[in-house]
C-alpha atoms as a PDB file:
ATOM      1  CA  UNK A   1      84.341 144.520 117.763  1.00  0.00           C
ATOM      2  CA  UNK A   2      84.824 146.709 114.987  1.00  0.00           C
ATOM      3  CA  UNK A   3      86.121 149.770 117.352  1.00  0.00           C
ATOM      4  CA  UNK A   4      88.875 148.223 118.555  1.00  0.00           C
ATOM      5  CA  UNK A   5      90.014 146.676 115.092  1.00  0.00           C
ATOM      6  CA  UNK A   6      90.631 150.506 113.908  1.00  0.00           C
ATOM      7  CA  UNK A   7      92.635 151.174 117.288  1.00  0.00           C
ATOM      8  CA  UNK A   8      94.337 148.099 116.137  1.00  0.00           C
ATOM      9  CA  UNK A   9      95.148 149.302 112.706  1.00  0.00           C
ATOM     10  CA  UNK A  10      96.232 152.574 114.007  1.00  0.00           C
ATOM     11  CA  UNK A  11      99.036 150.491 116.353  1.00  0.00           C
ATOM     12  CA  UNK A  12     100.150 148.253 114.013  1.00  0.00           C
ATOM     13  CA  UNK A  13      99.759 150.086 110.519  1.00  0.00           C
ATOM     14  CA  UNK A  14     103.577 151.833 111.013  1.00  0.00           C
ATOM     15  CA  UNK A  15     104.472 148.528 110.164  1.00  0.00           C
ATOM     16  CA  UNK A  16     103.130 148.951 106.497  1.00  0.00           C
ATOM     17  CA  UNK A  17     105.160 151.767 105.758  1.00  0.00           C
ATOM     18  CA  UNK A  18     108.735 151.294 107.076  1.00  0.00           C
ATOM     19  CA  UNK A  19     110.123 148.382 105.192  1.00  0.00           C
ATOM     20  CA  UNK A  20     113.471 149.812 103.561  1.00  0.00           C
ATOM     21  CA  UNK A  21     113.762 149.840 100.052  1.00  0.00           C
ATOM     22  CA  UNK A  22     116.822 151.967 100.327  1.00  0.00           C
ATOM     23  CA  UNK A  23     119.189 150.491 102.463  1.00  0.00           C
ATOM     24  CA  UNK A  24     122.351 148.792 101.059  1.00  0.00           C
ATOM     25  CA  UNK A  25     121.925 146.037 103.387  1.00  0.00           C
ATOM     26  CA  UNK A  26     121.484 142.607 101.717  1.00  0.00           C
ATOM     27  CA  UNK A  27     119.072 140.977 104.929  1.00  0.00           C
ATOM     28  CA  UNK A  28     120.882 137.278 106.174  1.00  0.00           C
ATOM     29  CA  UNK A  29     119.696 134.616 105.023  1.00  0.00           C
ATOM     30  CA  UNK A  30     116.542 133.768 108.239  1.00  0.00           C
ATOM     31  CA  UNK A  31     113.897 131.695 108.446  1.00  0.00           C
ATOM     32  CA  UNK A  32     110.359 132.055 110.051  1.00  0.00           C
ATOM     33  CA  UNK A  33     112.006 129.404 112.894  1.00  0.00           C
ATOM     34  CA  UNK A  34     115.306 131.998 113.432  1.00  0.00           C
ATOM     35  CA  UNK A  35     113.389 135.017 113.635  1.00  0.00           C
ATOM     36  CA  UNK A  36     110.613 133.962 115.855  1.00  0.00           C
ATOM     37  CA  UNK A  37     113.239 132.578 118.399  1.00  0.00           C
ATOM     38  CA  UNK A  38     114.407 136.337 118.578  1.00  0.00           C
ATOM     39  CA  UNK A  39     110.533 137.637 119.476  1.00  0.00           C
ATOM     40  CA  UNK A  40     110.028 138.806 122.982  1.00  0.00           C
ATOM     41  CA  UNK A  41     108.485 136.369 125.285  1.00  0.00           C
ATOM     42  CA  UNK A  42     106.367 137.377 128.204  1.00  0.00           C
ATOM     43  CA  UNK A  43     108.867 136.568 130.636  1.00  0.00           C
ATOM     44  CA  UNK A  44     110.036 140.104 129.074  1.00  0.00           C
ATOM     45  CA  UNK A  45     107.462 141.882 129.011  1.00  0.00           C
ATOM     46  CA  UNK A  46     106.919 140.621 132.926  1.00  0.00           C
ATOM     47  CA  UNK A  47     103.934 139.325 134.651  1.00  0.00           C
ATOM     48  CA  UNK A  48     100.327 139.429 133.838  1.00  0.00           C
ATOM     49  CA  UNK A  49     100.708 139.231 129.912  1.00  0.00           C
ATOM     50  CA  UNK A  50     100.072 136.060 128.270  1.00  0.00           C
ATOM     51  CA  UNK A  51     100.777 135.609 124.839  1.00  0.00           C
ATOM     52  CA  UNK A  52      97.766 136.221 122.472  1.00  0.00           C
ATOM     53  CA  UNK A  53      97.812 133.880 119.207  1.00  0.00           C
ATOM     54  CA  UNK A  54      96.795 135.083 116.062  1.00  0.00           C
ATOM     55  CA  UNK A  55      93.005 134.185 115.589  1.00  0.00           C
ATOM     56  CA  UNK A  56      93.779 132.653 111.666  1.00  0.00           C
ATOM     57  CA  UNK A  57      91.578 135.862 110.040  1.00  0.00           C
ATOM     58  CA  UNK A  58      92.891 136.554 107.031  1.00  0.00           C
ATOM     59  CA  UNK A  59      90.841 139.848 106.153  1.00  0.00           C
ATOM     60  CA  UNK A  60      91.262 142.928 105.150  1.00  0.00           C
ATOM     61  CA  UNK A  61      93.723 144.513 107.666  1.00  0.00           C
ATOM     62  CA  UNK A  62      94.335 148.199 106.569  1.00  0.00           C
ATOM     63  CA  UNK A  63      91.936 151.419 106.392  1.00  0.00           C
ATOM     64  CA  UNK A  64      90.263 152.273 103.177  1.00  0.00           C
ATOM     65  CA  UNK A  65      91.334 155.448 102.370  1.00  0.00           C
ATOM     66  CA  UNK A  66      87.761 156.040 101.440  1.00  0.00           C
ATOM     67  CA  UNK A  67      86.935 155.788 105.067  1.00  0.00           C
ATOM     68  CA  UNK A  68      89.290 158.624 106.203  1.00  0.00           C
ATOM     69  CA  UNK A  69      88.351 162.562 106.667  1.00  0.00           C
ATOM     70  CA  UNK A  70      91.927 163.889 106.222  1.00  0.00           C
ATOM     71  CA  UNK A  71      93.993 166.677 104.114  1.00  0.00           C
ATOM     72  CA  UNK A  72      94.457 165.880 100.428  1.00  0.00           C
ATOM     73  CA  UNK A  73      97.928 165.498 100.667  1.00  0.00           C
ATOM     74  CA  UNK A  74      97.415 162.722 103.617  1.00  0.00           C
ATOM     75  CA  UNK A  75      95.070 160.772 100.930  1.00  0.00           C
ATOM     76  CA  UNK A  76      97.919 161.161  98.791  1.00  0.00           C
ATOM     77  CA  UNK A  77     100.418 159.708 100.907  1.00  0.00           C
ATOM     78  CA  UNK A  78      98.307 156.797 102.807  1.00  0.00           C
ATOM     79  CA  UNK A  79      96.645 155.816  99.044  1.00  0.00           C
ATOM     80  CA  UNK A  80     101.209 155.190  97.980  1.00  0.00           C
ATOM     81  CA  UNK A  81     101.446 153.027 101.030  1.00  0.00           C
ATOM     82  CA  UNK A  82      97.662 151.193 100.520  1.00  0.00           C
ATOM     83  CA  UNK A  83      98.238 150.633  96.838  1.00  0.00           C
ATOM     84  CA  UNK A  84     101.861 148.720  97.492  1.00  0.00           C
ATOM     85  CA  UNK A  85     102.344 145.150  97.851  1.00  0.00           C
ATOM     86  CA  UNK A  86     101.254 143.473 100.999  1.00  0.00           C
ATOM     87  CA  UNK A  87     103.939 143.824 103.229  1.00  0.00           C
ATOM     88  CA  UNK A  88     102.691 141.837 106.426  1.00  0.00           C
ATOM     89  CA  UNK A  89     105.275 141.174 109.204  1.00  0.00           C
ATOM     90  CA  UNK A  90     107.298 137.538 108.338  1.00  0.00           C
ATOM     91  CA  UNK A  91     106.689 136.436 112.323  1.00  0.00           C
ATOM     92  CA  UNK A  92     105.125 138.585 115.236  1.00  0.00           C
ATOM     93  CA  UNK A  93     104.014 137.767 118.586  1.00  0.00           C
ATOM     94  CA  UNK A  94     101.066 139.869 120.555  1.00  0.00           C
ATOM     95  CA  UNK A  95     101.046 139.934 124.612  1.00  0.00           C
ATOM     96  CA  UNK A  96      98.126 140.877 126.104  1.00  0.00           C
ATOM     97  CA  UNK A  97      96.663 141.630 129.627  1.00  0.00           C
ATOM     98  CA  UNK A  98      93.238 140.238 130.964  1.00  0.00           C
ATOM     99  CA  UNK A  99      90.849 142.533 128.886  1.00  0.00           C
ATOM    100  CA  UNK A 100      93.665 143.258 126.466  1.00  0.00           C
ATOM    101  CA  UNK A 101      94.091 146.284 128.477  1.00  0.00           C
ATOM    102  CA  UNK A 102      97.594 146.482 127.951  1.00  0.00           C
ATOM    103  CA  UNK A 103      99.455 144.790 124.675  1.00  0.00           C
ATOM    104  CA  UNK A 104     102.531 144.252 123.719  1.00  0.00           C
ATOM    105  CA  UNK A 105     103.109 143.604 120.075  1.00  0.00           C
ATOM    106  CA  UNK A 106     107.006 142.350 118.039  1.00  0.00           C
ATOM    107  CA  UNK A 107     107.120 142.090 114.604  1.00  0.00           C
ATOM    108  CA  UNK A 108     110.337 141.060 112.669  1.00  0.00           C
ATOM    109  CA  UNK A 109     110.769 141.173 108.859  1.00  0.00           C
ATOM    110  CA  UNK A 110     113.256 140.560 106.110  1.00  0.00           C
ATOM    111  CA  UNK A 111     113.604 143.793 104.422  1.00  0.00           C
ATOM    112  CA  UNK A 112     111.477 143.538 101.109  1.00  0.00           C
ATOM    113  CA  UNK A 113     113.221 145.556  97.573  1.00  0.00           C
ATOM    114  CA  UNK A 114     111.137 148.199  96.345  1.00  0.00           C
ATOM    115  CA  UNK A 115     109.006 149.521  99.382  1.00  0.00           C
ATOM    116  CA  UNK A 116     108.934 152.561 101.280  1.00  0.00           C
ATOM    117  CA  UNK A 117     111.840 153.188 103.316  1.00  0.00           C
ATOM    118  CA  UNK A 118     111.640 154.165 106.581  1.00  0.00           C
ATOM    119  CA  UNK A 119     112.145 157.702 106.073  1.00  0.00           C
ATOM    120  CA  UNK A 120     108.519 157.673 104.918  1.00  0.00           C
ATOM    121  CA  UNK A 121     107.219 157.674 108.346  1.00  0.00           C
ATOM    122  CA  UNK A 122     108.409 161.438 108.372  1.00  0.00           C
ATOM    123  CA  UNK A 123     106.193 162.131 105.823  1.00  0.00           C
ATOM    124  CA  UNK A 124     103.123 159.944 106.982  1.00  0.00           C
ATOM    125  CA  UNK A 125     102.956 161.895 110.263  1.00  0.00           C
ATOM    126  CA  UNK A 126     103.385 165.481 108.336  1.00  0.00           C
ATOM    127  CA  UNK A 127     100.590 165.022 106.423  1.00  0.00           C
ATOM    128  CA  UNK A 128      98.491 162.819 108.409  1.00  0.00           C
ATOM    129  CA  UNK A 129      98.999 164.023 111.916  1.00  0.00           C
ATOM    130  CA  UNK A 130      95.239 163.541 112.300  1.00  0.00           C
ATOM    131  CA  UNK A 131      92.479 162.069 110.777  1.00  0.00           C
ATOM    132  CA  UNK A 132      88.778 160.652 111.098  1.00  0.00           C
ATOM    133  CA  UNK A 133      87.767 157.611 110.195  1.00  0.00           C
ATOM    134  CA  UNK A 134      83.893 156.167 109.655  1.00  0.00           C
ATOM    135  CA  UNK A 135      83.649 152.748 107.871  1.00  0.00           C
ATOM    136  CA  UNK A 136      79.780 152.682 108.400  1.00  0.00           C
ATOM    137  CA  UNK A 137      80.524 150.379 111.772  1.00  0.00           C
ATOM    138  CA  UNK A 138      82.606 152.670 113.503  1.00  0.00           C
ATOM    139  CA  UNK A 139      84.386 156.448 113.860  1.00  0.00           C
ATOM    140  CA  UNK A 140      86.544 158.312 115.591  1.00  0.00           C
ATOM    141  CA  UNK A 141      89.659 160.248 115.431  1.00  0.00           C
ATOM    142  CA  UNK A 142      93.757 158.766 115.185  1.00  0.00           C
ATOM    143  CA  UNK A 143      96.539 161.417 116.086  1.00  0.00           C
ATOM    144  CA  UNK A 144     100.209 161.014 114.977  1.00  0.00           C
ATOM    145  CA  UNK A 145     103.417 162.187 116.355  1.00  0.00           C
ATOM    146  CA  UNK A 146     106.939 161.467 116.308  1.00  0.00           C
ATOM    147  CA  UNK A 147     108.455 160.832 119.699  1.00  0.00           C
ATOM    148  CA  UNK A 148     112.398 161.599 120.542  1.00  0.00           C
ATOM    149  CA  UNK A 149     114.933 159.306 118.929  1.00  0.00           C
ATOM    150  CA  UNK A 150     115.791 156.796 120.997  1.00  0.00           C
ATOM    151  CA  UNK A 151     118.911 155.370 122.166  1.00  0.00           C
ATOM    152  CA  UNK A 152     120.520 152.308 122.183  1.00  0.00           C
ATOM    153  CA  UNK A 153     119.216 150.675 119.570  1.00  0.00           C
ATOM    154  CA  UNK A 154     120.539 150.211 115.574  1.00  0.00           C
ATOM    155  CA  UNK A 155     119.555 152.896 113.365  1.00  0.00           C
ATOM    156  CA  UNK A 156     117.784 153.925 111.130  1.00  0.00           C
ATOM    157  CA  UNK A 157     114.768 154.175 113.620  1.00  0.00           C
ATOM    158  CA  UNK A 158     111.881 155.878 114.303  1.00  0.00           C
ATOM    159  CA  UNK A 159     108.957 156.447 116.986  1.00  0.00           C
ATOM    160  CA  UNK A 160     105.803 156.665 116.011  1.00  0.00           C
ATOM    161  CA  UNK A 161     103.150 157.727 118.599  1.00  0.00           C
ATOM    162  CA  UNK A 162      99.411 157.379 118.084  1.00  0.00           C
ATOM    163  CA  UNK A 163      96.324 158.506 120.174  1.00  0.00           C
ATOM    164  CA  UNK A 164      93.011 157.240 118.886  1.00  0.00           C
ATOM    165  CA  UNK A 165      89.383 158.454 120.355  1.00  0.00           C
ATOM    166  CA  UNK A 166      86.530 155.983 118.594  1.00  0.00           C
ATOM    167  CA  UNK A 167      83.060 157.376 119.553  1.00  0.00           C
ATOM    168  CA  UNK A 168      80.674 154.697 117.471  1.00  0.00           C
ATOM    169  CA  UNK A 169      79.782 152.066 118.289  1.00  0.00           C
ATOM    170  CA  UNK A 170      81.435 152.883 122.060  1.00  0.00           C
ATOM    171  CA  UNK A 171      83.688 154.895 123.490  1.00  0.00           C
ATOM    172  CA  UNK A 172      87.285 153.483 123.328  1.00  0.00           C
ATOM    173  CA  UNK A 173      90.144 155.482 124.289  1.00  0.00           C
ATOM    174  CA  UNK A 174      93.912 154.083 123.381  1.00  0.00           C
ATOM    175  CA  UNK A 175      97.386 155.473 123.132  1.00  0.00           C
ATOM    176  CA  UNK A 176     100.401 153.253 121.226  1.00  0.00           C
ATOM    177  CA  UNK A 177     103.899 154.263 121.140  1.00  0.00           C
ATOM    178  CA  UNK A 178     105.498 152.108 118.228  1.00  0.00           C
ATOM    179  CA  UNK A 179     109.724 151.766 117.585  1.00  0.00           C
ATOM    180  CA  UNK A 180     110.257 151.015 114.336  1.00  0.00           C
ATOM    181  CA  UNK A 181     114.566 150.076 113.230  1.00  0.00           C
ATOM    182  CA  UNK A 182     116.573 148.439 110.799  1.00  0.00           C
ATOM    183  CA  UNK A 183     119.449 146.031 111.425  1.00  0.00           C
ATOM    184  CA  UNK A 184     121.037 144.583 108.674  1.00  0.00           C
ATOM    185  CA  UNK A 185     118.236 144.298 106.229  1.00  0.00           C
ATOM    186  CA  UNK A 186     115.819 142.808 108.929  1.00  0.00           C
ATOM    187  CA  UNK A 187     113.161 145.491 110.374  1.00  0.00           C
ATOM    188  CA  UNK A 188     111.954 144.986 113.627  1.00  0.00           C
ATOM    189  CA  UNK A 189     109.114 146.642 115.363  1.00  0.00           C
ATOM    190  CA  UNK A 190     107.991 146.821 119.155  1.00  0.00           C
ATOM    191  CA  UNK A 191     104.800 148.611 120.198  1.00  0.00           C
ATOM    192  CA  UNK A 192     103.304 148.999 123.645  1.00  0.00           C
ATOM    193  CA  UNK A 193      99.255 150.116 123.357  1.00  0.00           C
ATOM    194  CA  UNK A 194      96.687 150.620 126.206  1.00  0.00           C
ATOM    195  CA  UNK A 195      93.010 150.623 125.701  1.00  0.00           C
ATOM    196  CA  UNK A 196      90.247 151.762 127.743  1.00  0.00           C
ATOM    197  CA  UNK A 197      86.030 151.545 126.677  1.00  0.00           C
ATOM    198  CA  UNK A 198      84.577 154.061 128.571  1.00  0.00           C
ATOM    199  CA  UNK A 199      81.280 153.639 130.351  1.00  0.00           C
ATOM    200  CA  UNK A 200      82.039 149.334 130.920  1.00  0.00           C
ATOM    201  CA  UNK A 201      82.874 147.059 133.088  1.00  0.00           C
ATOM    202  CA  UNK A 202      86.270 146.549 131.274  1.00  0.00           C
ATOM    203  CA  UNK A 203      89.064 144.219 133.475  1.00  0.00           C
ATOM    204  CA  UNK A 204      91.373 146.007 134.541  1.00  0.00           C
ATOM    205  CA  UNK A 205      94.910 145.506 133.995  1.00  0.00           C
ATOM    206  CA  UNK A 206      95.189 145.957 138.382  1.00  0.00           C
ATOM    207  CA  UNK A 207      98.703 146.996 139.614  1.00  0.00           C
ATOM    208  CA  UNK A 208     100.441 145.950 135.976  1.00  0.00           C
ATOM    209  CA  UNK A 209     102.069 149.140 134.366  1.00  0.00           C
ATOM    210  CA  UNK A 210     102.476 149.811 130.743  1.00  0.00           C
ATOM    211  CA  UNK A 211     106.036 147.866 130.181  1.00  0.00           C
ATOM    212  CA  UNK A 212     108.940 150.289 129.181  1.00  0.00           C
ATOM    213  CA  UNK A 213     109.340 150.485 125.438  1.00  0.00           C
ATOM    214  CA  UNK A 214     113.048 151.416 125.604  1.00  0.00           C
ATOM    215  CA  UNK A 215     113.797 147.866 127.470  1.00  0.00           C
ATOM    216  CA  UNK A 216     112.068 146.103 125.109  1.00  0.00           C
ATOM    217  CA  UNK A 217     113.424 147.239 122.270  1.00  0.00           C
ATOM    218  CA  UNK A 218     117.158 146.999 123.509  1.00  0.00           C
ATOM    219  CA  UNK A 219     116.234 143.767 124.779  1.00  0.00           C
ATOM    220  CA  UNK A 220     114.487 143.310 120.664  1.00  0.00           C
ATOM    221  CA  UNK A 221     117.790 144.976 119.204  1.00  0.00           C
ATOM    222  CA  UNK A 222     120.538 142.908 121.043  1.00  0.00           C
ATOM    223  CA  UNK A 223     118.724 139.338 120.671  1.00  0.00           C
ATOM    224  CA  UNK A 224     118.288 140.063 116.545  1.00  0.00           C
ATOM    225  CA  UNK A 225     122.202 141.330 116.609  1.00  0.00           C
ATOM    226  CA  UNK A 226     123.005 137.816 118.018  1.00  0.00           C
ATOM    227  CA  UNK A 227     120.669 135.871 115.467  1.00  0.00           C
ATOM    228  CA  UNK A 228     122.319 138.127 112.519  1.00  0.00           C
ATOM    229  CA  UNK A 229     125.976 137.365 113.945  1.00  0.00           C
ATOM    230  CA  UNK A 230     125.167 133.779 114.082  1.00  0.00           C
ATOM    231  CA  UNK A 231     124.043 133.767 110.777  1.00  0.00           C
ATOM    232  CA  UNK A 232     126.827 135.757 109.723  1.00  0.00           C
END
């Protein structure tokens, strides 16, 4: 469903723009096999998700800024991060709720030279704050905010919080709170999203709340400290 692949993009796409080109960190030397042993599981995210594996589309998986009603300074800044190298997560795991009410998502990459530092973030939410989208298949409207700094966890870091309304080809209603850090040279992301289509018979996620980001990414933050130390 078209729809829910923008609410998708507007969860995961922090993940394009935060990995660190400026940090003096030289990332450990990891492989796919030592990073994806320190992904949440859904014995922490708790009961009721079940781990979601990736479907093996390899498509196009950002927004054409063609498709996106926003100031000219927020083309500006989302055509810099469009027009840069690829910089998909090295491992991730998704956790998802009957309906895919609720989802869970951990990504964990070596930090790549030469792309956008985190800092960038700052900027993205400045100047895009809000913005419609239409690709022809679907529309709606994606606000951006910055949410308190949060403790606990290695820094730099940011939150990024997103609220998207898609009106065509449904209603859909979703909000997705993403922390974004670095450790070391590794980046690390943890988002918690909830979607709703209004007007259908969507499953409900029943007495299952929206897990606690700040858990889950201490509980991200200490098991990558241990993989880095152990790699030492």
């Amino acid at each position: 469903m078209a729809a829910l692949v923008v609410v998708a993009l507007a969860a995961a796409g922090v993940v394009f723009v935060v990995m660190s080109g400026d940090s003096e960190s030289t990332p450990p030397d990891l492989s796919e096999s030592d990073m994806e042993s320190a992904l949440l599981t859904t014995d922490d995210v708790g009961e009721g998700f079940t781990e979601d594996p990736p479907d093996g589309d390899d498509g196009d998986s950002t927004m054409n800024a063609d498709d996106i009603e926003a100031s000219e300074e927020c083309t500006d800044v989302y055509e810099r991060f469009s027009e840069m190298e690829e910089s998909d997560p090295d491992v991730g795991r998704e956790m998802v709720t009957e309906g895919d009410r609720l989802s869970v998502q951990h990504d964990i990459s070596l930090r790549d030279e030469g792309e956008p530092s985190i800092e960038l973030i700052d900027e993205f939410v400045e100047a895009c704050a809000e913005v419609s989208y239409d690709d022809g298949e679907s529309s709606g409207t994606i606000r951006f905010d910055l949410g308190d700094p949060m403790d606990g966890i290695e820094s730099p870091s940011r939150v990024l919080r997103s609220e998207i309304e898609i009106t065509e080809p449904f209603e859909v209603e979703a909000t997705s709170t993403t922390v974004v850090w670095e450790r070391d040279g590794v980046i690390s992301t943890v988002s918690v999203a909830e979607f709703e289509i209004i007007g259908t018979e969507t499953p409900a996620a029943g007495d299952i709340d929206p897990p606690i980001l700040d858990e889950l990414a201490k509980i991200a933050d200490g098991r990558l400290a241990d993989l880095i130390d152990e790699a030492g």
